[in-house]
Protein backbone atom coordinates (compact mmCIF):
# COMPACT_ATOMS: atom_id res chain seq x y z
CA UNK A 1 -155.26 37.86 -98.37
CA UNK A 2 -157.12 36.64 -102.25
CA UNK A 3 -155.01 37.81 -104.61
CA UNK A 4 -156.15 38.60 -108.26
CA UNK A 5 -155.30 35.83 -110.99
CA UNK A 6 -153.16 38.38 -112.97
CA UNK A 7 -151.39 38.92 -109.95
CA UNK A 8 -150.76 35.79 -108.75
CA UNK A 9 -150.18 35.34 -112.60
CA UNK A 10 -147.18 38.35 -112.44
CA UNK A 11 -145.61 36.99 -108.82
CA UNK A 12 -145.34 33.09 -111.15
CA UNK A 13 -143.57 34.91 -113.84
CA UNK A 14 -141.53 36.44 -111.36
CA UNK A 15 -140.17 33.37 -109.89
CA UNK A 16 -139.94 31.30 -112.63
CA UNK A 17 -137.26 34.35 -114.06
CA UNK A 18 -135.08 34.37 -110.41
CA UNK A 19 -135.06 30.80 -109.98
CA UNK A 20 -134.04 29.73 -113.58
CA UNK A 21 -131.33 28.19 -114.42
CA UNK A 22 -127.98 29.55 -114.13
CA UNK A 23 -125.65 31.12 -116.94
CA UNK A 24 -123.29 27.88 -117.31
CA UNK A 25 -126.47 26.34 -118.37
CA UNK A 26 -128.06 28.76 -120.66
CA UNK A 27 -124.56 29.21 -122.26
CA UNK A 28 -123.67 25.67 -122.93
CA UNK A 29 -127.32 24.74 -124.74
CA UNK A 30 -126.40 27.89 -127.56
CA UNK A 31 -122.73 26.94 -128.10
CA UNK A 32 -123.32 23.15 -127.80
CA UNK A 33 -120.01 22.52 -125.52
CA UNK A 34 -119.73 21.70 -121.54
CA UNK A 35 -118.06 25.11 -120.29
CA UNK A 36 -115.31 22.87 -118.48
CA UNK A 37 -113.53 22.53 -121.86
CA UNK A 38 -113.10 26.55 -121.48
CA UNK A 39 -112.49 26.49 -117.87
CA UNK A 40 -109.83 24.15 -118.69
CA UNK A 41 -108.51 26.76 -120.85
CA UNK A 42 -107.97 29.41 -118.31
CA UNK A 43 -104.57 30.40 -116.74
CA UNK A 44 -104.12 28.83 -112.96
CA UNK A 45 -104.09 32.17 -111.39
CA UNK A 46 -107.51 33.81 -113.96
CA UNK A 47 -109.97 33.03 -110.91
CA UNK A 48 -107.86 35.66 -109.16
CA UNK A 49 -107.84 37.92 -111.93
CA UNK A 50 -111.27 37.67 -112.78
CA UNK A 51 -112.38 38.82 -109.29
CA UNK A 52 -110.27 42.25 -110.00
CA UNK A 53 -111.80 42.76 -112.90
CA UNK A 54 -115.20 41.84 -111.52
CA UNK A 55 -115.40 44.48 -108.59
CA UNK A 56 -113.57 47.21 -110.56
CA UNK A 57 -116.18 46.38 -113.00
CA UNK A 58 -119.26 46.95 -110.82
CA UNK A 59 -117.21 50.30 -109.06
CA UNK A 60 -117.15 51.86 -112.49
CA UNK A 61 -120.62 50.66 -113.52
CA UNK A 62 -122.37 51.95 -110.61
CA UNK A 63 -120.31 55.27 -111.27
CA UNK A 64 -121.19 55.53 -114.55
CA UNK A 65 -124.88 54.25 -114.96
CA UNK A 66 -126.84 54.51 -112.05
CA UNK A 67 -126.09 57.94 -110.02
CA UNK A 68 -126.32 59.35 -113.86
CA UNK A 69 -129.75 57.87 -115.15
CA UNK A 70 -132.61 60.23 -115.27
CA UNK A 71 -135.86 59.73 -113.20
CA UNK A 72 -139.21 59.28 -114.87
CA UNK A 73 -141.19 56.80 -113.30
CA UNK A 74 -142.85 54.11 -115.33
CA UNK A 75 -140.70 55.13 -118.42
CA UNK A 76 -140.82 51.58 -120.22
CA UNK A 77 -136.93 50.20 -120.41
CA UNK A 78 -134.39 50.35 -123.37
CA UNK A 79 -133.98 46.13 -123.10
CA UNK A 80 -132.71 46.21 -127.38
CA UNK A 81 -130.55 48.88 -127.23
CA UNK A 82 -128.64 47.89 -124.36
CA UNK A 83 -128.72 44.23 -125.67
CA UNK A 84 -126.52 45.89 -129.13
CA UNK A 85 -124.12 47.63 -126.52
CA UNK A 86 -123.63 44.39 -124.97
CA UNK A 87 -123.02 42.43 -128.07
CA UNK A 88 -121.03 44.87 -129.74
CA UNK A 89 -118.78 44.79 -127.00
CA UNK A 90 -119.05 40.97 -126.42
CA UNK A 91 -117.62 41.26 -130.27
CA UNK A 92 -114.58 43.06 -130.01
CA UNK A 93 -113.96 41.25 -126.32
CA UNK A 94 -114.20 37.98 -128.33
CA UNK A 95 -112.27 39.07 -131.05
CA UNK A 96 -109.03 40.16 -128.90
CA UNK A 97 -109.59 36.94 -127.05
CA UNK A 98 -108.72 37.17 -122.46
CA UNK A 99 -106.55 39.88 -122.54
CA UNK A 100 -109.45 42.25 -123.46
CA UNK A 101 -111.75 41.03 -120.68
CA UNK A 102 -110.25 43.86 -118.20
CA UNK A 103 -111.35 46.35 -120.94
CA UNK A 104 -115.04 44.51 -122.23
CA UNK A 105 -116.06 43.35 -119.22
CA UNK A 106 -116.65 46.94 -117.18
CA UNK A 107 -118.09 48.08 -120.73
CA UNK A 108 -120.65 45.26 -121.10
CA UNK A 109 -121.38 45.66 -116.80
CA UNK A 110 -121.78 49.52 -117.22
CA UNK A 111 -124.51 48.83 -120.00
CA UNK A 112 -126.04 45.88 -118.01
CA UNK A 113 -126.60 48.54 -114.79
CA UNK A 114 -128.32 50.99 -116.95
CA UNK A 115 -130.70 48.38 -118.39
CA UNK A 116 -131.43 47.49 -114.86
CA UNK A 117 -131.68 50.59 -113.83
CA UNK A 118 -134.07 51.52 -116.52
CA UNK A 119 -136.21 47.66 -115.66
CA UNK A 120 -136.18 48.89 -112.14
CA UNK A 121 -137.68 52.30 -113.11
CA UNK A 122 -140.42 50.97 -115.44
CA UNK A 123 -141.70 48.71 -112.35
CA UNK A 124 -142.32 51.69 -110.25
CA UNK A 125 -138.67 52.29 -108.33
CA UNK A 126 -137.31 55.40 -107.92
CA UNK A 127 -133.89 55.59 -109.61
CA UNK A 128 -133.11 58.39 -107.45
CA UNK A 129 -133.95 56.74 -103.76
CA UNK A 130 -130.56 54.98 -103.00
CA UNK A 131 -131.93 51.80 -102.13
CA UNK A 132 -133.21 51.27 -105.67
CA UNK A 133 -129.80 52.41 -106.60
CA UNK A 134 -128.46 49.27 -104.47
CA UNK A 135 -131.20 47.11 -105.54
CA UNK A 136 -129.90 47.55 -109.05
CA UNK A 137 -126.43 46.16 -108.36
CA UNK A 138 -128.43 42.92 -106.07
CA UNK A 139 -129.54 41.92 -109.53
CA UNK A 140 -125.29 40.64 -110.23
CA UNK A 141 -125.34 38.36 -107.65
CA UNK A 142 -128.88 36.85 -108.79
CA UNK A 143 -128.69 33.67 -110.91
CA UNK A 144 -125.18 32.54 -109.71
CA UNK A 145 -124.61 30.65 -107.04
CA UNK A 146 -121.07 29.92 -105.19
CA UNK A 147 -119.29 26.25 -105.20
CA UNK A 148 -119.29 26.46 -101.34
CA UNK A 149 -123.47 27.60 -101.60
CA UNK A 150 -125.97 25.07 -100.20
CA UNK A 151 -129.11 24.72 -100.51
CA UNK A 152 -130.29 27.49 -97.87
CA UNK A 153 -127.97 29.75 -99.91
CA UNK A 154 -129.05 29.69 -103.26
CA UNK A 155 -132.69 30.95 -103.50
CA UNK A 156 -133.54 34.67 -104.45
CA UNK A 157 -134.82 34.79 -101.43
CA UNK A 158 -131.29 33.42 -99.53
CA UNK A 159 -129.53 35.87 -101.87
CA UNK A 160 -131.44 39.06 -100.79
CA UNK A 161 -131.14 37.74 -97.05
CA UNK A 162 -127.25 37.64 -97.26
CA UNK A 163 -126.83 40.96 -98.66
CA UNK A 164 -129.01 42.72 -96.29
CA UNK A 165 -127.58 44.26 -93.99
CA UNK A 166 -124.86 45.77 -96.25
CA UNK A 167 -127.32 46.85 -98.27
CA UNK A 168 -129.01 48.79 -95.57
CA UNK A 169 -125.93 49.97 -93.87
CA UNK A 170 -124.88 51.44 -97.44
CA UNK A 171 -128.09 52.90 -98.28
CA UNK A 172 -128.11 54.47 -94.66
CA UNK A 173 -124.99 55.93 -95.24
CA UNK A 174 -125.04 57.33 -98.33
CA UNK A 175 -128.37 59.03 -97.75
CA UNK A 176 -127.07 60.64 -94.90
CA UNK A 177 -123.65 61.51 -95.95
CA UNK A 178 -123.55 61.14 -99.72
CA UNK A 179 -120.64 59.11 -101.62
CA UNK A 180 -117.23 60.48 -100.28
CA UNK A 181 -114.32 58.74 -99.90
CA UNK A 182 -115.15 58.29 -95.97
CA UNK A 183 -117.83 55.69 -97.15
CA UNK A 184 -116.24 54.13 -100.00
CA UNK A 185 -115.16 51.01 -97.79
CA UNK A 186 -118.99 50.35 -96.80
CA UNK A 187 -119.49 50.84 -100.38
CA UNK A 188 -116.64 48.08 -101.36
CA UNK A 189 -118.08 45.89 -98.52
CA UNK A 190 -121.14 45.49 -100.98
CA UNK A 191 -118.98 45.44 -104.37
CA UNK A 192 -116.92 42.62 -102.77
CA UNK A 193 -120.15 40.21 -101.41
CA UNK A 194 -121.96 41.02 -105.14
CA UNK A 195 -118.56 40.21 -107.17
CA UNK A 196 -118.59 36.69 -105.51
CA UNK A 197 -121.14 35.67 -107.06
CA UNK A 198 -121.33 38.10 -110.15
CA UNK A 199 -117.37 36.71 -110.83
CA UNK A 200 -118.94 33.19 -111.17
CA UNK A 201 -120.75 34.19 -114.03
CA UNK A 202 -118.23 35.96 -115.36
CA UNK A 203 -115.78 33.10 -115.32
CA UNK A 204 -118.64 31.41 -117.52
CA UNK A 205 -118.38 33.92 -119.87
CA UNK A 206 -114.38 33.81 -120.35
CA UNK A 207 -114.67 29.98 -120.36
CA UNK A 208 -117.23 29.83 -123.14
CA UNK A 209 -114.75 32.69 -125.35
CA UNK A 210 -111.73 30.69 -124.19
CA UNK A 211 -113.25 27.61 -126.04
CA UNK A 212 -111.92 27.12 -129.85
CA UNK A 213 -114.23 28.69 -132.48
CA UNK A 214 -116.06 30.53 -130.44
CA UNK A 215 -114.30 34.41 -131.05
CA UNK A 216 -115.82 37.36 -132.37
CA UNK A 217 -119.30 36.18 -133.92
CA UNK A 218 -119.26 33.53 -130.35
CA UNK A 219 -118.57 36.59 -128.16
CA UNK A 220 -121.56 38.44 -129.64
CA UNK A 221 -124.41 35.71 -128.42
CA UNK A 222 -122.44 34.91 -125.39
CA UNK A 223 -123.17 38.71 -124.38
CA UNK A 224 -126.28 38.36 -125.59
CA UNK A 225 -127.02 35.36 -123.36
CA UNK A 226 -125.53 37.22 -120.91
CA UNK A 227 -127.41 40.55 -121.08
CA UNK A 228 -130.83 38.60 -121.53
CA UNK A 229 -130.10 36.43 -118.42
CA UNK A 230 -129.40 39.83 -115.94
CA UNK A 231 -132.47 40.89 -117.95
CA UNK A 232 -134.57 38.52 -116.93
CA UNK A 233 -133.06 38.41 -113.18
CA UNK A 234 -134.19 42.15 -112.84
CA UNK A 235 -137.40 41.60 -114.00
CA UNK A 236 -138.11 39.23 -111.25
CA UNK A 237 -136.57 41.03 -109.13
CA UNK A 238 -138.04 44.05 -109.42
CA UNK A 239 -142.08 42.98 -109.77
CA UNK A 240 -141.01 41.23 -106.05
CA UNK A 241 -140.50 44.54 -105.10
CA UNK A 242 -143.03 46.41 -106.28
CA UNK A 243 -145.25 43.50 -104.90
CA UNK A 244 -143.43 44.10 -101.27
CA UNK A 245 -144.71 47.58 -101.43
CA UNK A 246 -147.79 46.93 -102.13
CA UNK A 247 -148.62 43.76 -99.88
CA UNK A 248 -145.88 43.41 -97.93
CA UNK A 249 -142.33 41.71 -97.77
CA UNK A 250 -144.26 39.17 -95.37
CA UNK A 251 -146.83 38.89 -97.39
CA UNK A 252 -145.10 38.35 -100.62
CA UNK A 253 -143.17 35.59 -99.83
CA UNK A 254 -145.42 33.39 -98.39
CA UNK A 255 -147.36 33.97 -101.47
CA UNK A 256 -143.86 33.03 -103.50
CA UNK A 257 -143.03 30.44 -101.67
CA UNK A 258 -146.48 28.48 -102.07
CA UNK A 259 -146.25 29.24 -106.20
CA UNK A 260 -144.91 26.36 -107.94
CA UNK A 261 -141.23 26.25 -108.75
CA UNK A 262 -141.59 26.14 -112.80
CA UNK A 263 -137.89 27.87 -113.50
């Protein structure tokens, strides 16, 4: 199958956004410091902590943002007002310092989930078909890859192939059954394989707050950076879906995987 230049054109743009570089890097070219200084800085047992706060984070995000959004098709996104709820929050979370990451960090993830959401929606998706809903929260574990990943494990592609079948077996439930507590542990098993990767990204995040100078004004662009990279992972994310309807999952990526690599 020929493909037209503009959409060969949208599938480049799509893979140069997924397979970018990750947050550690984008982070450490604004603030002009390696992120192991921060990492450094973190308590023995944060890595622990930080994967609490991660899943609780997504639970109350997906609670709050997208079983609530409304439905109207091709409704363009909200990307700057959901970039000043991030930031604002990325203030007041750098401004308290750690301690207010349990509190920021669900705040800032409950904003990110309605941008995506709303990204999602303006590519076609159906914010009210569940596996949209579950496509939303794929986009966290995008653009982060584990220290035990190799290099099968850490394409978009490898990402969306891991999550699968939890994916399906969630959407599949839900549908049928709705959320009630009987499903929340199939619902969990999801949370738990996304906050792997999406706690990565948060440790970044804490690192980069956690390093001297940065505070309030520093926690502000970090969220920034932060909001703009899950931003940009949606984005990809989504036109690869809408291009799977229309051609195919097959079809789409052999057509990705012959595009150039320009991330």
């Amino acid at each position: 199958m020929t493909l037209p230049d503009s959409a060969i054109s949208e599938l480049q743009l799509a893979k140069n956004l997924v397979e970018n570089p990750g947050m550690a890097a984008k982070i450490t070219n604004y603030i002009g410091k390696p992120l192991e200084m921060g990492l450094e800085k973190l308590p023995k047992n944060w890595q622990k902590k930080i994967g609490t706060i991660t899943e609780a984070a997504l639970l109350k995000a997906s609670e709050a943002a997208i079983f609530t959004i409304n439905n109207v098709p091709g409704k363009a996104s909200s990307n700057n007002w959901h970039k000043l709820g991030v930031a604002v929050s990325g203030g007041l979370g750098g401004f308290f310092g750690l301690p207010a990451l349990a509190i920021e960090v669900p705040v800032s993830t409950t904003i990110m989930l309605r941008s995506i959401a709303e990204i999602a929606r303006s590519h076609g998706e159906s914010i009210s078909n569940m596996e949209t809903k579950l496509a939303c929260l794929e986009v966290f574990a995008l653009g982060g890859n584990l220290k035990t990943d190799d290099c099968t494990e850490s394409g978009y592609f490898a990402v969306r192939t891991l999550l699968a079948r939890t994916v399906s077996e969630s959407a599949e439930y839900i549908t049928v059954k709705g959320l009630t507590e009987e499903g929340l542990p199939i619902i969990l098993r999801l949370l738990t394989k996304v906050a792997e990767r999406f706690s990565i990204q948060i440790s970044e995040k804490a690192a980069a707050q956690a390093v001297p100078l940065v505070g309030a004004a520093g926690g502000v662009l970090i969220n920034t950076i932060f909001i703009n990279h899950f931003q940009d992972m949606a984005t990809g994310h989504f036109i690869i879906r809408k291009f799977e309807r229309f051609y195919g999952k097959e079809q789409t990526r052999q057509i990705y995987d012959e595009l150039p690599n320009l991330g």
